[in-house]
PDB file of N, CA and C in Angstrom:
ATOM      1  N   UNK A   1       0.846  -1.171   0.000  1.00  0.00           N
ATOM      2  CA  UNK A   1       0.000   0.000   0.000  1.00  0.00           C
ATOM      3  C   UNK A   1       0.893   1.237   0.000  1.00  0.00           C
ATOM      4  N   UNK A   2       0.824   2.200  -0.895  1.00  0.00           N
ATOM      5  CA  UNK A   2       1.528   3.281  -0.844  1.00  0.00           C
ATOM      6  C   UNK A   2       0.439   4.557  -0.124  1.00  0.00           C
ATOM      7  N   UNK A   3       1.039   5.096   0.453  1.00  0.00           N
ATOM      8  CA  UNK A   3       0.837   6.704   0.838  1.00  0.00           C
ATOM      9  C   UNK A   3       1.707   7.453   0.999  1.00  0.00           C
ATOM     10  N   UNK A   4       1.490   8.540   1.785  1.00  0.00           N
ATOM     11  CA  UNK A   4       2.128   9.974   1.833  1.00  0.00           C
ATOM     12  C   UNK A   4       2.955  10.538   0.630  1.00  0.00           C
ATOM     13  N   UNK A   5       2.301  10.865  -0.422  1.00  0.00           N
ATOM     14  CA  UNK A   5       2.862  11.297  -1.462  1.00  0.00           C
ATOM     15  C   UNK A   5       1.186  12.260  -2.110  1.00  0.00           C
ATOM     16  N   UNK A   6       2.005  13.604  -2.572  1.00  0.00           N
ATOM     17  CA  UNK A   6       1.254  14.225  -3.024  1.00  0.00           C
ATOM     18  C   UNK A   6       0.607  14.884  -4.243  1.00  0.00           C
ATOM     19  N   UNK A   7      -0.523  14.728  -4.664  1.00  0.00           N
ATOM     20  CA  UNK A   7      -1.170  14.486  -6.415  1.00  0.00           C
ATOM     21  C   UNK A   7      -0.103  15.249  -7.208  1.00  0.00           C
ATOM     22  N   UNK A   8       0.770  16.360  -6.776  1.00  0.00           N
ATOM     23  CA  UNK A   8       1.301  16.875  -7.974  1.00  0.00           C
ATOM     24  C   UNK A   8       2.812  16.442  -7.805  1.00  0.00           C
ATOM     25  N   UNK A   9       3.268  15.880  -6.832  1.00  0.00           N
ATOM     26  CA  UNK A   9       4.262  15.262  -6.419  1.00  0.00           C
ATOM     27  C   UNK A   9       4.166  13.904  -7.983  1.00  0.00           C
ATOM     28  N   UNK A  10       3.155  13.004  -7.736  1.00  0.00           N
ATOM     29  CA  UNK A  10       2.660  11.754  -8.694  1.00  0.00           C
ATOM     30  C   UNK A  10       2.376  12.319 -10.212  1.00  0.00           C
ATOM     31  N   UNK A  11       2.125  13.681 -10.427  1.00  0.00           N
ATOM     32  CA  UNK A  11       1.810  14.254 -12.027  1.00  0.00           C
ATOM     33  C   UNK A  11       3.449  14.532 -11.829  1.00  0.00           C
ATOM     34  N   UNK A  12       3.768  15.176 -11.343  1.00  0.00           N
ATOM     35  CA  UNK A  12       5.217  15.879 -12.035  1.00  0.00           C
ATOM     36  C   UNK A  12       5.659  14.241 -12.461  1.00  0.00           C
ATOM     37  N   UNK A  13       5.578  13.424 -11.723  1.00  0.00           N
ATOM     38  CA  UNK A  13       6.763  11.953 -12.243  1.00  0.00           C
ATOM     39  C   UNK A  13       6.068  11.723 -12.903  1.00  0.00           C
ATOM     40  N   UNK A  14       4.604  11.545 -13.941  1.00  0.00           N
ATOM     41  CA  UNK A  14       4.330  11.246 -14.512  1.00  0.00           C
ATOM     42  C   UNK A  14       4.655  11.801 -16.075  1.00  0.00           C
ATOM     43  N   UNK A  15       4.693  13.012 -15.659  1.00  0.00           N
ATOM     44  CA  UNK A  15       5.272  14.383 -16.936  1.00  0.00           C
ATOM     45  C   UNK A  15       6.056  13.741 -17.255  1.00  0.00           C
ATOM     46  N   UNK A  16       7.250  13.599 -16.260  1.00  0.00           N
ATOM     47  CA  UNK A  16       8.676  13.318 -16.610  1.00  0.00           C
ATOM     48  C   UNK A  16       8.716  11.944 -17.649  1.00  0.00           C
ATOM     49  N   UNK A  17       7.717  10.876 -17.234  1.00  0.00           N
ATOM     50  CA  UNK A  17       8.417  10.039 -17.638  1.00  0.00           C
ATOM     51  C   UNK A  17       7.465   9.826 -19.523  1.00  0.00           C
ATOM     52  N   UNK A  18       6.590  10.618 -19.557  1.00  0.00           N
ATOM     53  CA  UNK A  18       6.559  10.731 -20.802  1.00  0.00           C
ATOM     54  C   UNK A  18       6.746  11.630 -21.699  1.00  0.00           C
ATOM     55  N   UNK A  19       7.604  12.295 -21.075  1.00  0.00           N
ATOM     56  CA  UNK A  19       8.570  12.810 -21.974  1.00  0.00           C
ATOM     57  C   UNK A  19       9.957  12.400 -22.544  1.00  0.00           C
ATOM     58  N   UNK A  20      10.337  11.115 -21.847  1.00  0.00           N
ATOM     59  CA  UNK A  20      11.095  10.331 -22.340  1.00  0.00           C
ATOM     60  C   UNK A  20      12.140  10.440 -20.931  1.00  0.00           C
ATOM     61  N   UNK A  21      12.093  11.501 -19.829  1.00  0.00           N
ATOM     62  CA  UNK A  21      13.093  11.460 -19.018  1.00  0.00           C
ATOM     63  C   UNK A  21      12.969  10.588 -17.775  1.00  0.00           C
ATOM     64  N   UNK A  22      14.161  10.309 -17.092  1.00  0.00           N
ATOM     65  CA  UNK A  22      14.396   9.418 -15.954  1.00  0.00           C
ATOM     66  C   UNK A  22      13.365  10.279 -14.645  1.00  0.00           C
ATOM     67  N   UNK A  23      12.990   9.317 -13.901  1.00  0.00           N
ATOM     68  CA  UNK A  23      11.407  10.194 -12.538  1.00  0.00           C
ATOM     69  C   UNK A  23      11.780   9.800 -11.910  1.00  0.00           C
ATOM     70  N   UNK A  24      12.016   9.951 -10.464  1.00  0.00           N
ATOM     71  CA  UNK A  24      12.268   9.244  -9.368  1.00  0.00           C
ATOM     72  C   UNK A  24      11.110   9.896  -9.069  1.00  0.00           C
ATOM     73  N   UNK A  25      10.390   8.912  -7.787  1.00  0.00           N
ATOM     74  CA  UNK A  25       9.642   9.680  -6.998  1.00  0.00           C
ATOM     75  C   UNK A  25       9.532   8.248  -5.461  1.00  0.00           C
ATOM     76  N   UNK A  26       9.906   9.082  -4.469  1.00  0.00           N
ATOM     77  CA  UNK A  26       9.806   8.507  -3.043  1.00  0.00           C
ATOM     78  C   UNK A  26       8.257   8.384  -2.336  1.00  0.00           C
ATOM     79  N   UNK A  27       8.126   7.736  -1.890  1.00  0.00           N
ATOM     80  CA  UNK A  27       6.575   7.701  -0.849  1.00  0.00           C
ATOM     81  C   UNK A  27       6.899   6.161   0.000  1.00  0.00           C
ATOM     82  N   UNK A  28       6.178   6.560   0.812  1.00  0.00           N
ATOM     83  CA  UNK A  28       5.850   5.434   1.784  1.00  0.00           C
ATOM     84  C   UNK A  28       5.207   3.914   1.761  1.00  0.00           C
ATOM     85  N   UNK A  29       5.500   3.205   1.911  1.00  0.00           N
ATOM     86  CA  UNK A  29       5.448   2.070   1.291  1.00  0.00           C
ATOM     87  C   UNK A  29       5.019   0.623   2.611  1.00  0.00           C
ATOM     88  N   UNK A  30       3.839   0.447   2.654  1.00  0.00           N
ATOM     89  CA  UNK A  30       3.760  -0.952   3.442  1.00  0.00           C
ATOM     90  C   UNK A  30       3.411  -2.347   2.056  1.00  0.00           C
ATOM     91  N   UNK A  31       4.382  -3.380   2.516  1.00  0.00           N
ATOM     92  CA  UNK A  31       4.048  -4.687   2.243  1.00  0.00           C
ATOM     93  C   UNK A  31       4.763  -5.762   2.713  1.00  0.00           C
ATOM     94  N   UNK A  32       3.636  -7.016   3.494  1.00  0.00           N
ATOM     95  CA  UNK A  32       4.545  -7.363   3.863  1.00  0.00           C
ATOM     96  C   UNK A  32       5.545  -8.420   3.288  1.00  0.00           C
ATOM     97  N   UNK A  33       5.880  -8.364   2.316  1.00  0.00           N
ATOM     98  CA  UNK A  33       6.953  -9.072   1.841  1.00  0.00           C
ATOM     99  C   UNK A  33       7.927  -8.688   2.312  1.00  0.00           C
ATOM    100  N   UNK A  34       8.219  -7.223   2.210  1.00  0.00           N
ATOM    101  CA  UNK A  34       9.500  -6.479   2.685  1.00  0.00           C
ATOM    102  C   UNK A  34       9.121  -6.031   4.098  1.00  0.00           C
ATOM    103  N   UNK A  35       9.414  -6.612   5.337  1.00  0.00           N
ATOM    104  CA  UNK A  35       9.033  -5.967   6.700  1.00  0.00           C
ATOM    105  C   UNK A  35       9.609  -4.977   7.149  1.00  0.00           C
ATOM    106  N   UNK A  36      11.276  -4.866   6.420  1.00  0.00           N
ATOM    107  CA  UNK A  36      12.458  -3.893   6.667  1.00  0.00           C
ATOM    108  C   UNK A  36      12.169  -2.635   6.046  1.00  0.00           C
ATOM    109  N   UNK A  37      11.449  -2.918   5.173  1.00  0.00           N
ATOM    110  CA  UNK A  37      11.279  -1.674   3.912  1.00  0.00           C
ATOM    111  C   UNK A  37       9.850  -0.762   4.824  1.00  0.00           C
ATOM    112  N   UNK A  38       9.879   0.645   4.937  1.00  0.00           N
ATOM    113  CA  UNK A  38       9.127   1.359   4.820  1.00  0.00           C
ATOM    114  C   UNK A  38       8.631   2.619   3.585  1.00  0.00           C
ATOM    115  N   UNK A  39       9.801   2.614   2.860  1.00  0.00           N
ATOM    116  CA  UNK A  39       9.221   3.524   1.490  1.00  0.00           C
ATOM    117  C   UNK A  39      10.099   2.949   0.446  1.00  0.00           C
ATOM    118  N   UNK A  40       9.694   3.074  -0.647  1.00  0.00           N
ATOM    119  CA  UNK A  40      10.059   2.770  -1.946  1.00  0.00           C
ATOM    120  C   UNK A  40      10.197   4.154  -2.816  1.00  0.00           C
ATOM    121  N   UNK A  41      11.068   3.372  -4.142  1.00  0.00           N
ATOM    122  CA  UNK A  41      11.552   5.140  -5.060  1.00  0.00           C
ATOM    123  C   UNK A  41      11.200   4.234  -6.562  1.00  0.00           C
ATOM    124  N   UNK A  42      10.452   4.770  -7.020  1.00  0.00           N
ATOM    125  CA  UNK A  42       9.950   4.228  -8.571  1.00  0.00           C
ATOM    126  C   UNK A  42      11.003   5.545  -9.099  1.00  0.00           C
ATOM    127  N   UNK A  43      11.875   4.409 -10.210  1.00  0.00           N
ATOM    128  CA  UNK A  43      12.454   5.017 -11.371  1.00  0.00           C
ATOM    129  C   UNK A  43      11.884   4.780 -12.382  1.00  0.00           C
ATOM    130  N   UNK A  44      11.537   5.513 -12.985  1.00  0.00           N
ATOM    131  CA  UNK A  44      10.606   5.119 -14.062  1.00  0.00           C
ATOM    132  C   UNK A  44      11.243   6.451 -15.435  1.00  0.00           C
ATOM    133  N   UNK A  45      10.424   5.433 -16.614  1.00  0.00           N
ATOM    134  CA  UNK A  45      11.308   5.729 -17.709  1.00  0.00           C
ATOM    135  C   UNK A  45      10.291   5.575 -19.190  1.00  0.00           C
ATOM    136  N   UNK A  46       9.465   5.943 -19.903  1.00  0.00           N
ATOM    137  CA  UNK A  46       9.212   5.638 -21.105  1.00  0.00           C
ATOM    138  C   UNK A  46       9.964   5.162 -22.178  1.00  0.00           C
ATOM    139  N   UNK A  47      11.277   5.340 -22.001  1.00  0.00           N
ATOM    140  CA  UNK A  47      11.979   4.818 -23.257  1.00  0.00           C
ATOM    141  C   UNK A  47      12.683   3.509 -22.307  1.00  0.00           C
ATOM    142  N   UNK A  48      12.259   2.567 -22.358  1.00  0.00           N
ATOM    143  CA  UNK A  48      12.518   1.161 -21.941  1.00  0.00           C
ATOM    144  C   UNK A  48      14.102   1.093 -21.756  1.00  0.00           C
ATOM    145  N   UNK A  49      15.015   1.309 -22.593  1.00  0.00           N
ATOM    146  CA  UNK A  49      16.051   1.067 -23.114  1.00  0.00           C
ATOM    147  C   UNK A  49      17.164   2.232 -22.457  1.00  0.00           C
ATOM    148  N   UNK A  50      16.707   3.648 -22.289  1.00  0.00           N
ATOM    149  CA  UNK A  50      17.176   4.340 -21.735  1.00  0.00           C
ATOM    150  C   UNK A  50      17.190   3.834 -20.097  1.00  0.00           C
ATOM    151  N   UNK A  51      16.203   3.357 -19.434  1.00  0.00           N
ATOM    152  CA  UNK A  51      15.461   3.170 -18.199  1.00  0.00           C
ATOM    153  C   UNK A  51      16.487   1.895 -18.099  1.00  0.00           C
ATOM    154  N   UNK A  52      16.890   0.783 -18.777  1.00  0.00           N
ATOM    155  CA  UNK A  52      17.521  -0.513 -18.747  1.00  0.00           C
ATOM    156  C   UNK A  52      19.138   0.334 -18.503  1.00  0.00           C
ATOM    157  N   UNK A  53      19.210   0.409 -19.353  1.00  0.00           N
ATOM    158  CA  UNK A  53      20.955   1.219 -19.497  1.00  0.00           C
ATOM    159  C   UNK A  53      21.094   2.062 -18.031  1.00  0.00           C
ATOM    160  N   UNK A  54      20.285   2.848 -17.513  1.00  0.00           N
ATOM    161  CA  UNK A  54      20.482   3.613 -16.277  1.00  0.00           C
ATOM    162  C   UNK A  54      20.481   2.760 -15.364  1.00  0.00           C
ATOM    163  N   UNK A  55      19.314   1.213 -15.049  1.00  0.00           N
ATOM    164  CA  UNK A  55      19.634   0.289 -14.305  1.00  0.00           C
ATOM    165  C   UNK A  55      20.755  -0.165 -14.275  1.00  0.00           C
ATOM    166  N   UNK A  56      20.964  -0.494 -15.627  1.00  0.00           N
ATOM    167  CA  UNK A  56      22.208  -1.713 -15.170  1.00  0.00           C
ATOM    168  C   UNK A  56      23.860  -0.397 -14.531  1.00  0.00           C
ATOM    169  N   UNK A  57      23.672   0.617 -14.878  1.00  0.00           N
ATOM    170  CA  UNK A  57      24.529   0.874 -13.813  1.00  0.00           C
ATOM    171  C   UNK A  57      24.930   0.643 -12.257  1.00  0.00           C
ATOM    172  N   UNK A  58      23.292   0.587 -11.633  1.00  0.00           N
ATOM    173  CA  UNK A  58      23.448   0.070 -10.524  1.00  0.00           C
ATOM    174  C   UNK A  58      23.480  -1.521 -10.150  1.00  0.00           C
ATOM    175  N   UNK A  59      23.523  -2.445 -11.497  1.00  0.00           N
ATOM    176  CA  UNK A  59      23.418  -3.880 -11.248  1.00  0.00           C
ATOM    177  C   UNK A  59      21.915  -4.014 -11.495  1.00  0.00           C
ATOM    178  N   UNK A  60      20.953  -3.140 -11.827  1.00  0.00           N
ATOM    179  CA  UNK A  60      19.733  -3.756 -12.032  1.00  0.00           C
ATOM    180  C   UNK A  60      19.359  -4.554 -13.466  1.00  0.00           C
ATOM    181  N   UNK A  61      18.648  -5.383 -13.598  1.00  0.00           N
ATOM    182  CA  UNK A  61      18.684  -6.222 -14.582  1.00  0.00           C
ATOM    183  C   UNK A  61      17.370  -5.593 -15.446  1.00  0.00           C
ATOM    184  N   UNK A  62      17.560  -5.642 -16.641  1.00  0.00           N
ATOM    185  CA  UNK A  62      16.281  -5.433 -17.368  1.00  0.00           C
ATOM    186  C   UNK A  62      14.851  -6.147 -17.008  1.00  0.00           C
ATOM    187  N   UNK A  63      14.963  -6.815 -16.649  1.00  0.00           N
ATOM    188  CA  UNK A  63      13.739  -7.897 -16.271  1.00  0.00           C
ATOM    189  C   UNK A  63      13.059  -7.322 -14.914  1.00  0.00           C
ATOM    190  N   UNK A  64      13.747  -6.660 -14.802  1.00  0.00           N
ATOM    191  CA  UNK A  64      12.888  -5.876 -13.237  1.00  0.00           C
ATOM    192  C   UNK A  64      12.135  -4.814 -13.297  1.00  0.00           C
ATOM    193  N   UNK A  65      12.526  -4.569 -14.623  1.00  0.00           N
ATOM    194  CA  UNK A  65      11.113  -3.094 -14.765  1.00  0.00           C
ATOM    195  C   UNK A  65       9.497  -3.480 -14.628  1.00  0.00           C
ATOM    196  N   UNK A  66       9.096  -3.037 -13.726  1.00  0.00           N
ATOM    197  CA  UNK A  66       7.564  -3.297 -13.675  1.00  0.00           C
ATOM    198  C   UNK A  66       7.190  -2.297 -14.833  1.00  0.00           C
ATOM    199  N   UNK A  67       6.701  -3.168 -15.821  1.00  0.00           N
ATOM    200  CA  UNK A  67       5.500  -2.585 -17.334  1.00  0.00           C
ATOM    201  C   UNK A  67       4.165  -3.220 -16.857  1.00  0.00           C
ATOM    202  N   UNK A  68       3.408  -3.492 -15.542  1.00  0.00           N
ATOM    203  CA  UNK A  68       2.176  -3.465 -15.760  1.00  0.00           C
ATOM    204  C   UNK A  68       1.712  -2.252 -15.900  1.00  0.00           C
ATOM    205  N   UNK A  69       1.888  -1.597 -16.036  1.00  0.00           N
ATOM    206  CA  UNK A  69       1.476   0.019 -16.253  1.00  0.00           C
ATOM    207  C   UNK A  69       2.107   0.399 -17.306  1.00  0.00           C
ATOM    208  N   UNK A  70       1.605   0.064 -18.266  1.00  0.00           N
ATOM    209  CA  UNK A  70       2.398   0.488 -20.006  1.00  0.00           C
ATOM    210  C   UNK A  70       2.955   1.546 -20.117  1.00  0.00           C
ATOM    211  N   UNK A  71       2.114   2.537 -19.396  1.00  0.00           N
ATOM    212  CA  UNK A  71       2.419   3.823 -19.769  1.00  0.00           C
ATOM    213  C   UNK A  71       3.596   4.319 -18.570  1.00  0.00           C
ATOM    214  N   UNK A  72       4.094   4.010 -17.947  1.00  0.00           N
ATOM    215  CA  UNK A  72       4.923   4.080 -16.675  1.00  0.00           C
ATOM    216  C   UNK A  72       5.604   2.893 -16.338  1.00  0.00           C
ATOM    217  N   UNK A  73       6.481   2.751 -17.062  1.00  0.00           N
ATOM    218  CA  UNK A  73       7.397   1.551 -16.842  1.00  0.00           C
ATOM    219  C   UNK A  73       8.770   1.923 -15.764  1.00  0.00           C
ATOM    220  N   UNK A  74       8.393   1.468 -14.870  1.00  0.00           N
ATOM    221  CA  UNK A  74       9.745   1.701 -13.368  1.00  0.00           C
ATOM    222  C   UNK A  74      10.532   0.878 -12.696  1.00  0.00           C
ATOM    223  N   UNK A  75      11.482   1.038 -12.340  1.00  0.00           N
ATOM    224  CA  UNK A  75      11.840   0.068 -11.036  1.00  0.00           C
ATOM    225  C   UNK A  75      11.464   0.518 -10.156  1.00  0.00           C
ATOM    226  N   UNK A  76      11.760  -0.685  -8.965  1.00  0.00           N
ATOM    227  CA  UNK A  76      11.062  -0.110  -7.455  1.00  0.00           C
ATOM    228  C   UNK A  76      12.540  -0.554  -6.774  1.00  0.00           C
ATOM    229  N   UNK A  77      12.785   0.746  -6.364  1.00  0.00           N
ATOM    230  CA  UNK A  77      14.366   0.456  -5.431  1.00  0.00           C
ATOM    231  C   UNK A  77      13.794   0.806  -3.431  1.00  0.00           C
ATOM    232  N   UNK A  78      14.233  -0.231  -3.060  1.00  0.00           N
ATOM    233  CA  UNK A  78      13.790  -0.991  -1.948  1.00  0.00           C
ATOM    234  C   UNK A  78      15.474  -0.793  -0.978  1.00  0.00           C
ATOM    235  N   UNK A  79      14.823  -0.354   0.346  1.00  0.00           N
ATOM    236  CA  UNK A  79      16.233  -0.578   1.230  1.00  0.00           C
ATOM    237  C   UNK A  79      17.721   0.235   1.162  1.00  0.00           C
ATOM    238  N   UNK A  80      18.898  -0.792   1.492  1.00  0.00           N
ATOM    239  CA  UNK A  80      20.027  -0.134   1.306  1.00  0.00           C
ATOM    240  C   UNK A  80      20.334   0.406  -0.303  1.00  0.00           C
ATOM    241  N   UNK A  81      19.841  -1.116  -1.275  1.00  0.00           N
ATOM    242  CA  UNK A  81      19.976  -0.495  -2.472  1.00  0.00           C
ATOM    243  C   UNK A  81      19.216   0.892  -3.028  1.00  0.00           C
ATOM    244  N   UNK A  82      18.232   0.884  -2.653  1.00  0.00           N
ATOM    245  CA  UNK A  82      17.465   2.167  -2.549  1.00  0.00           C
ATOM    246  C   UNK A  82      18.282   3.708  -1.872  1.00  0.00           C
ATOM    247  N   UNK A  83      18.790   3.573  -0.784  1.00  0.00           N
ATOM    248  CA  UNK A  83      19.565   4.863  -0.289  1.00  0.00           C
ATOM    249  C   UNK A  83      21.138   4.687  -1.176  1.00  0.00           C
ATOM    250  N   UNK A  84      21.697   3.705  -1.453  1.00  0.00           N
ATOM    251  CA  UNK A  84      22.761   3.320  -2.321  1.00  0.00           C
ATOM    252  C   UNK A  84      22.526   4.405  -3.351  1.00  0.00           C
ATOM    253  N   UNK A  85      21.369   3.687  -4.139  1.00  0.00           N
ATOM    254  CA  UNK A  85      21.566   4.521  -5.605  1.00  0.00           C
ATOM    255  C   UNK A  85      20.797   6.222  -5.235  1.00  0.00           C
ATOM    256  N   UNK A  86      19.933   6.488  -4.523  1.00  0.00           N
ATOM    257  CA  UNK A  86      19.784   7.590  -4.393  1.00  0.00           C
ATOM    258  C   UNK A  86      20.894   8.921  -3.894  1.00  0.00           C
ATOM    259  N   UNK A  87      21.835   8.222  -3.016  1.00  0.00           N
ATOM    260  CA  UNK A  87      23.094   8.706  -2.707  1.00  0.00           C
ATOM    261  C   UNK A  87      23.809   9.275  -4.211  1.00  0.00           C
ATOM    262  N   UNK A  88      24.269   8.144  -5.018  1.00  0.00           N
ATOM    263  CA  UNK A  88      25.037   8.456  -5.949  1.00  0.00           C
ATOM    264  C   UNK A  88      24.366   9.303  -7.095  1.00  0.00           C
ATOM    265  N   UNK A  89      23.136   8.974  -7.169  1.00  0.00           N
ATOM    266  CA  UNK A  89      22.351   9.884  -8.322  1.00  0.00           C
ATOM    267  C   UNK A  89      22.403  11.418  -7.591  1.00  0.00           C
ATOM    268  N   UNK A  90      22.344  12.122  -6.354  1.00  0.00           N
ATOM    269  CA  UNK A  90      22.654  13.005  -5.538  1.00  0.00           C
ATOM    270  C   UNK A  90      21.369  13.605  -5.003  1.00  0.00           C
ATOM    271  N   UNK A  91      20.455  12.289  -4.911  1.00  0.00           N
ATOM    272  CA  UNK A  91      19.119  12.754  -4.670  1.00  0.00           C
ATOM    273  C   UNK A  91      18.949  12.585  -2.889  1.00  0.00           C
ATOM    274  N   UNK A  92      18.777  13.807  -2.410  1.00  0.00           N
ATOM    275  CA  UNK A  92      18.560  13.668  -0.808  1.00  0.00           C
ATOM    276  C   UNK A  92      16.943  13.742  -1.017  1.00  0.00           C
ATOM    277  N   UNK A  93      16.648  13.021   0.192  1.00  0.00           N
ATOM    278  CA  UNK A  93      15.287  12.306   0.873  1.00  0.00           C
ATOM    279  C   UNK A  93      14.990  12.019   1.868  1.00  0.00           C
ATOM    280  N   UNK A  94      14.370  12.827   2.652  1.00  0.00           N
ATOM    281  CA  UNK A  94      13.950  12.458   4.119  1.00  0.00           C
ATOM    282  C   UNK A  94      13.510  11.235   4.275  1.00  0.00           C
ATOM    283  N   UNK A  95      12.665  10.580   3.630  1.00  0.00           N
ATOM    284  CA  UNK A  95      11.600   9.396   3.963  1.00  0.00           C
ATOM    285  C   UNK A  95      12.548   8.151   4.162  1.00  0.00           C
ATOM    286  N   UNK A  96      13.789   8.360   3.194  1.00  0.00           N
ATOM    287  CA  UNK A  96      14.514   7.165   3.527  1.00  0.00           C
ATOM    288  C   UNK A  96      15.777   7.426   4.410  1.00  0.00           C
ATOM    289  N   UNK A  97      16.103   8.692   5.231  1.00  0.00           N
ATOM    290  CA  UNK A  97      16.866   8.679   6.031  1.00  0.00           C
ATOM    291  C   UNK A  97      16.682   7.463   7.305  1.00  0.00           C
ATOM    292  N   UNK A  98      18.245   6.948   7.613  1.00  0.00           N
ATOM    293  CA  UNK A  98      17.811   6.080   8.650  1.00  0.00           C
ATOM    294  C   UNK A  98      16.925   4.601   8.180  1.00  0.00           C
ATOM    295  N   UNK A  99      16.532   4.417   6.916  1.00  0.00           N
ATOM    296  CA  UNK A  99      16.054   3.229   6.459  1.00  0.00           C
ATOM    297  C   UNK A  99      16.996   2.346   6.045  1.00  0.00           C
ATOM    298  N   UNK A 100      17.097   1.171   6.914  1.00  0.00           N
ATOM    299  CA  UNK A 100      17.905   0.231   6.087  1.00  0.00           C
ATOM    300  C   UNK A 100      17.261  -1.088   5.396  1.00  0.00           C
TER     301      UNK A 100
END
């Protein structure tokens, strides 16, 4: 279940990503698969290929893009890897301070 994220917070990443550019967007995140995890960061990408190539910098594999949403194709970065790559991309974020 996602919350705390706000409607124009969810349009701006949506802009972004059909316009062909890379979106991050952070919010809060319960499931329990992940018990450790409290928020998640969708990277998301319309041009598939651009979105693959930016993964595999961090080791992400093409096969991990969630396309049930045709129009918003993302990864979901979870945890340390999650503050990992947000670190190096130079994106600061409260929600995942202190999340491991």
């Amino acid at each position: 279940m996602a919350f705390g994220i706000k409607r124009h917070e969810l349009d701006e990443w949506k802009a972004k990503i059909e316009k062909g550019e890379l979106a991050f967007l952070t919010h809060y995140w319960i499931d329990d698969r992940f018990p450790d995890c409290s928020t998640v960061t969708k990277v998301g990408c319309r041009d598939l290929e651009k979105l693959a190539q930016w993964g595999r910098k961090y080791g992400l594999r093409p096969e991990w893009i969630d396309k049930r949403k045709i129009d918003y194709p993302h990864f979901d970065l979870l945890g340390t890897k999650q503050a990992e790559i947000l670190k190096q991309e130079g994106i600061e974020n409260p929600l995942i301070e202190g999340e491991k």
